[in-house]
Protein backbone atom coordinates (compact mmCIF):
# COMPACT_ATOMS: atom_id res chain seq x y z
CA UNK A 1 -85.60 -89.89 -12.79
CA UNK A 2 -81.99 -90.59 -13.32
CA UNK A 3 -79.94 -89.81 -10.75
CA UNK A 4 -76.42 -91.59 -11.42
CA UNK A 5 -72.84 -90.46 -12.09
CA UNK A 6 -74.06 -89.10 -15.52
CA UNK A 7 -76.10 -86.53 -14.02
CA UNK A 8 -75.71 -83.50 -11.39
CA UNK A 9 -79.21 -83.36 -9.01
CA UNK A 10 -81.21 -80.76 -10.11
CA UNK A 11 -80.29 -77.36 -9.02
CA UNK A 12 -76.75 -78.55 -8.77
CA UNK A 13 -75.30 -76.15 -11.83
CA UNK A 14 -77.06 -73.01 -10.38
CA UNK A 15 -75.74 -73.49 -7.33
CA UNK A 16 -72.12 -73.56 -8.01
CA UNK A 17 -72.27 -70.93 -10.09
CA UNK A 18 -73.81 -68.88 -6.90
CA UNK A 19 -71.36 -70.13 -5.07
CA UNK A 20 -68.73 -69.10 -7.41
CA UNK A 21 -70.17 -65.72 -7.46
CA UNK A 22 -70.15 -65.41 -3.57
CA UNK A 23 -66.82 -66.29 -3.63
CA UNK A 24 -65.48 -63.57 -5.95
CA UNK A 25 -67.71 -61.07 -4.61
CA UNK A 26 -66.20 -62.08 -1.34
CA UNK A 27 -62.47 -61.95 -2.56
CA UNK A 28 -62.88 -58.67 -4.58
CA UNK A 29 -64.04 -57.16 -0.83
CA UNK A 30 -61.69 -58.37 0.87
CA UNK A 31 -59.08 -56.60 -1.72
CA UNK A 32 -60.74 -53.27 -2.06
CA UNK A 33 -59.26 -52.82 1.55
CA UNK A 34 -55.55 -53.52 0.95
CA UNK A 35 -52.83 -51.93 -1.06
CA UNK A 36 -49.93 -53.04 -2.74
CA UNK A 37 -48.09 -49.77 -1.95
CA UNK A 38 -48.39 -50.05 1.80
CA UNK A 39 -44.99 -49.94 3.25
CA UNK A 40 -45.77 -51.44 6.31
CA UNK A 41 -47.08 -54.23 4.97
CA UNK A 42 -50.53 -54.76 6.43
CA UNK A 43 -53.62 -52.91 8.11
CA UNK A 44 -55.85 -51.77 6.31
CA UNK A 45 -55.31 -47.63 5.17
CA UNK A 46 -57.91 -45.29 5.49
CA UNK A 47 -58.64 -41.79 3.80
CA UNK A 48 -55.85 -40.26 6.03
CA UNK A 49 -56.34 -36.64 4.69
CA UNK A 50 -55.04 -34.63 7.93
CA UNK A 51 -51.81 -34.64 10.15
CA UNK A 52 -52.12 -35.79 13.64
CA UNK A 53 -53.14 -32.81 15.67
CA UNK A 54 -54.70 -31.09 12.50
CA UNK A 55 -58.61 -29.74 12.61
CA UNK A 56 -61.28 -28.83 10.11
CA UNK A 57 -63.31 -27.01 12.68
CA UNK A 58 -62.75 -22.77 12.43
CA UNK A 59 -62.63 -22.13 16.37
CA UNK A 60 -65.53 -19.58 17.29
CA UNK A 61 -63.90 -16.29 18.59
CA UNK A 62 -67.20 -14.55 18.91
CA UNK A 63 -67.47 -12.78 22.45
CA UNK A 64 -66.00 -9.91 24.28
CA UNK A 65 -62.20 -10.22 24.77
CA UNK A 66 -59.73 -7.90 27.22
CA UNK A 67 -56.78 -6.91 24.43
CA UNK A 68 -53.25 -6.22 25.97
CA UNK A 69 -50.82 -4.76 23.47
CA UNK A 70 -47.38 -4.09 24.46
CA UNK A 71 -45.35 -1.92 21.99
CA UNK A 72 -41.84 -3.38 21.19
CA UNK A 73 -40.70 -0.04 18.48
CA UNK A 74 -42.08 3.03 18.78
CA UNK A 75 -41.26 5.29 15.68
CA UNK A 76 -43.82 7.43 16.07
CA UNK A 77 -43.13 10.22 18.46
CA UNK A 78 -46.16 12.31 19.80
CA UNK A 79 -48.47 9.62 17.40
CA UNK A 80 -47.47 6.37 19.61
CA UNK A 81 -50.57 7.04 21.81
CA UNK A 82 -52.72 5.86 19.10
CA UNK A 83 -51.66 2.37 19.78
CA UNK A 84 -54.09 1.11 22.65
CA UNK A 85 -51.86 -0.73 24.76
CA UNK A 86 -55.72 -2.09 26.75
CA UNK A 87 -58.90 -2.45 25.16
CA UNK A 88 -61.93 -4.54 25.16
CA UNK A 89 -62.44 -6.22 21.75
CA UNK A 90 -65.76 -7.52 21.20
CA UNK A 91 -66.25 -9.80 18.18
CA UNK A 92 -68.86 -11.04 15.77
CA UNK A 93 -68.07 -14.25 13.94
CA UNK A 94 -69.92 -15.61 10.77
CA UNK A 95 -68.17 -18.14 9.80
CA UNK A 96 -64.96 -17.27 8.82
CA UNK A 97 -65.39 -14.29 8.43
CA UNK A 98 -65.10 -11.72 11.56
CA UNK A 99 -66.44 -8.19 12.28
CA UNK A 100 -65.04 -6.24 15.58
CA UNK A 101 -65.42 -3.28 17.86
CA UNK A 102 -62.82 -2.02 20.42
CA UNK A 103 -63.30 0.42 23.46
CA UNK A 104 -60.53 1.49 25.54
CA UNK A 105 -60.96 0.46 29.43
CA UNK A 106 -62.89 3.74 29.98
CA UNK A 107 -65.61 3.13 27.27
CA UNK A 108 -64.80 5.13 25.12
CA UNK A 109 -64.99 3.32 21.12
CA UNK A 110 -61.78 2.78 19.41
CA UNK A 111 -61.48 1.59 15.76
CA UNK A 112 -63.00 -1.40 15.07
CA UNK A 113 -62.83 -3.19 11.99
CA UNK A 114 -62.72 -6.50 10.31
CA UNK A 115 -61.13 -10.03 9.54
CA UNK A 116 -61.00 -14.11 9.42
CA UNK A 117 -60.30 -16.98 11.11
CA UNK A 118 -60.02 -20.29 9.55
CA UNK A 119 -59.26 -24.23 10.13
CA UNK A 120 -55.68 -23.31 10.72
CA UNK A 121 -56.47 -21.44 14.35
CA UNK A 122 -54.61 -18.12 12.74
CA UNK A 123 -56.66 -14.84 13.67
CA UNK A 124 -56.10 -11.48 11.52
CA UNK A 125 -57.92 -8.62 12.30
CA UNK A 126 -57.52 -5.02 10.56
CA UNK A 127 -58.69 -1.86 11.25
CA UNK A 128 -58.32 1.73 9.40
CA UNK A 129 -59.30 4.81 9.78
CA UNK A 130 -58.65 8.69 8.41
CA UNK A 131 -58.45 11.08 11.70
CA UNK A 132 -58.19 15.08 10.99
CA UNK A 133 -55.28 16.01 13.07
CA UNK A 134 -55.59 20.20 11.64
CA UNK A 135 -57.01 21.77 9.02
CA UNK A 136 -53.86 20.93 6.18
CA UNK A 137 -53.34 17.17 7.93
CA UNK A 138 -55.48 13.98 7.64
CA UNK A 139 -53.84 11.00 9.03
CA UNK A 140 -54.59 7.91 7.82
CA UNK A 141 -53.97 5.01 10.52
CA UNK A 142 -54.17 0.87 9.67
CA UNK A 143 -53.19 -1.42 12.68
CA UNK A 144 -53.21 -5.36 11.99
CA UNK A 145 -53.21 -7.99 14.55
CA UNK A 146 -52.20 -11.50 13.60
CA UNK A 147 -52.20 -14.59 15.46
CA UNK A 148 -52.61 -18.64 16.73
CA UNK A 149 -55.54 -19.24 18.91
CA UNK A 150 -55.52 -21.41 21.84
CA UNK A 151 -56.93 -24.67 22.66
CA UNK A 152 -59.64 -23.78 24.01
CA UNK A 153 -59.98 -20.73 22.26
CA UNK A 154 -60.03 -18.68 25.49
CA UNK A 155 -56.92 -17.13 24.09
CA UNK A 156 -55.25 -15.03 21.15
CA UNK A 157 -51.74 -13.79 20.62
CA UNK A 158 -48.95 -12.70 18.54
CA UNK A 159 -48.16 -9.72 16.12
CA UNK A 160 -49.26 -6.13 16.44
CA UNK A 161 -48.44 -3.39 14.00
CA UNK A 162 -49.79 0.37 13.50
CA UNK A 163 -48.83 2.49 10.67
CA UNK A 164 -49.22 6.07 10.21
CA UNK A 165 -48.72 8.31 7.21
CA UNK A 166 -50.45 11.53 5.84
CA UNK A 167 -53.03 11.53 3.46
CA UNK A 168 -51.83 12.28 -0.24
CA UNK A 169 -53.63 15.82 -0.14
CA UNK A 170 -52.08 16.44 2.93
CA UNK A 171 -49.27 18.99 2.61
CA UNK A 172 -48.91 20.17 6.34
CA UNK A 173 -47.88 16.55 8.02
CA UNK A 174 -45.56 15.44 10.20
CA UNK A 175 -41.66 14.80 8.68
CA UNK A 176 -41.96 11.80 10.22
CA UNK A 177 -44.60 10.57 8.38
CA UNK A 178 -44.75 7.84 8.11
CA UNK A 179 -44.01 5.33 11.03
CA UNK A 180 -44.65 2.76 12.49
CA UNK A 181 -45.28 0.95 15.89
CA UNK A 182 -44.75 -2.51 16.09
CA UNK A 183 -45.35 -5.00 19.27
CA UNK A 184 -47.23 -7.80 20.78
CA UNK A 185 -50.78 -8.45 21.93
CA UNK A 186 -52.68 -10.86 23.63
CA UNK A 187 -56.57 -11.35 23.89
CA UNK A 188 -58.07 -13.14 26.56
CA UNK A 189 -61.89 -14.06 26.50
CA UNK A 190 -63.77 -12.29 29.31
CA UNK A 191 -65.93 -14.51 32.07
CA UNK A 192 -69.56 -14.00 31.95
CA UNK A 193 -69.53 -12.08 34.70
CA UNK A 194 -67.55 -9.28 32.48
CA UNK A 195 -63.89 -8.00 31.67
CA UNK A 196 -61.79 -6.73 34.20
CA UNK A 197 -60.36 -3.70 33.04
CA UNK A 198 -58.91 -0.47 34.89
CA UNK A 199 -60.00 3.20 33.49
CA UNK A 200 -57.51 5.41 33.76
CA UNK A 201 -58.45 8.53 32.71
């Protein structure tokens, strides 16, 4: 077999071309990594999609809270008692989606209601109810508490507001219908030994 200058050893033509190959393949790697609109002007830039500090996790709230509320305006005369100023809140969490009951510190039920938390830490709970106050007066009373959780979620804080009005059949109501209460609250999760709150009848 000939094996001069005028011809490659066998194999020799399939092998570059593999090696050529290799070669791109290894080049068009290497470049799938780097970006010619990098500032900085090297690393290599991943799928940043979040801020520093930001989460995709919804924190779980579910659990028995003690709720302080502290009212900041009272407009509603005699009707300012219906905002609970201490409370046990006692959630159930599916997701994002939340589902609550509140007792005041003697036991007794309060009006629960519903809500969400999401990725953002931000709780929002509402609650509404129609209470018979005489015979020509339904009132109809919505309270909504919004705010941040902590990290861990052990706590919950921030806005607080009850509203009052008379239903629309509801001749015999109040003047000062409607109002409103606005103020603060903050939830702290209960140990499991249970939450510490004082019945004052």
């Amino acid at each position: 077999m000939k094996t001069g200058p005028d011809r490659a050893p066998p194999g020799g033509a399939a092998l570059r071309a593999r090696t050529g190959t290799l070669l791109a393949l290894a080049a068009s790697l290497l470049f799938v990594g780097c970006s010619d609109d990098d500032d900085d002007g090297g690393g290599l830039p991943g799928p940043t999609l979040l801020l520093a500090g930001q989460s995709t996790t919804t924190p779980s709230v579910e659990g028995s809270w003690v709720l302080s509320a502290t009212p900041a305006v009272a407009g509603c005369g005699a009707f300012n008692i219906l905002f609970p100023t201490e409370a046990v809140l006692t959630i159930v969490q599916a997701g994002n989606t939340i589902e609550f009951s509140l007792a005041d510190a003697c036991g007794r039920p309060l009006p629960g209601g519903e809500g969400q938390v999401g990725p953002d830490r931000i709780v929002e709970m509402g609650s509404d109810l129609d209470r018979g106050l005489t015979a020509n007066c339904t009132l109809k009373v919505d309270q909504v508490r919004i705010g941040p959780v902590e990290t861990p979620p052990d706590v919950f804080s921030g806005s607080d507001v009850l509203t009052i009005s008379g239903s629309d059949d509801s001749a015999g109501c109040d003047p000062s219908l409607p109002c409103t209460v606005t103020g603060t609250f903050t939830a702290t999760r209960c140990p499991r030994s249970g939450c510490a709150v004082t019945c004052l009848p």
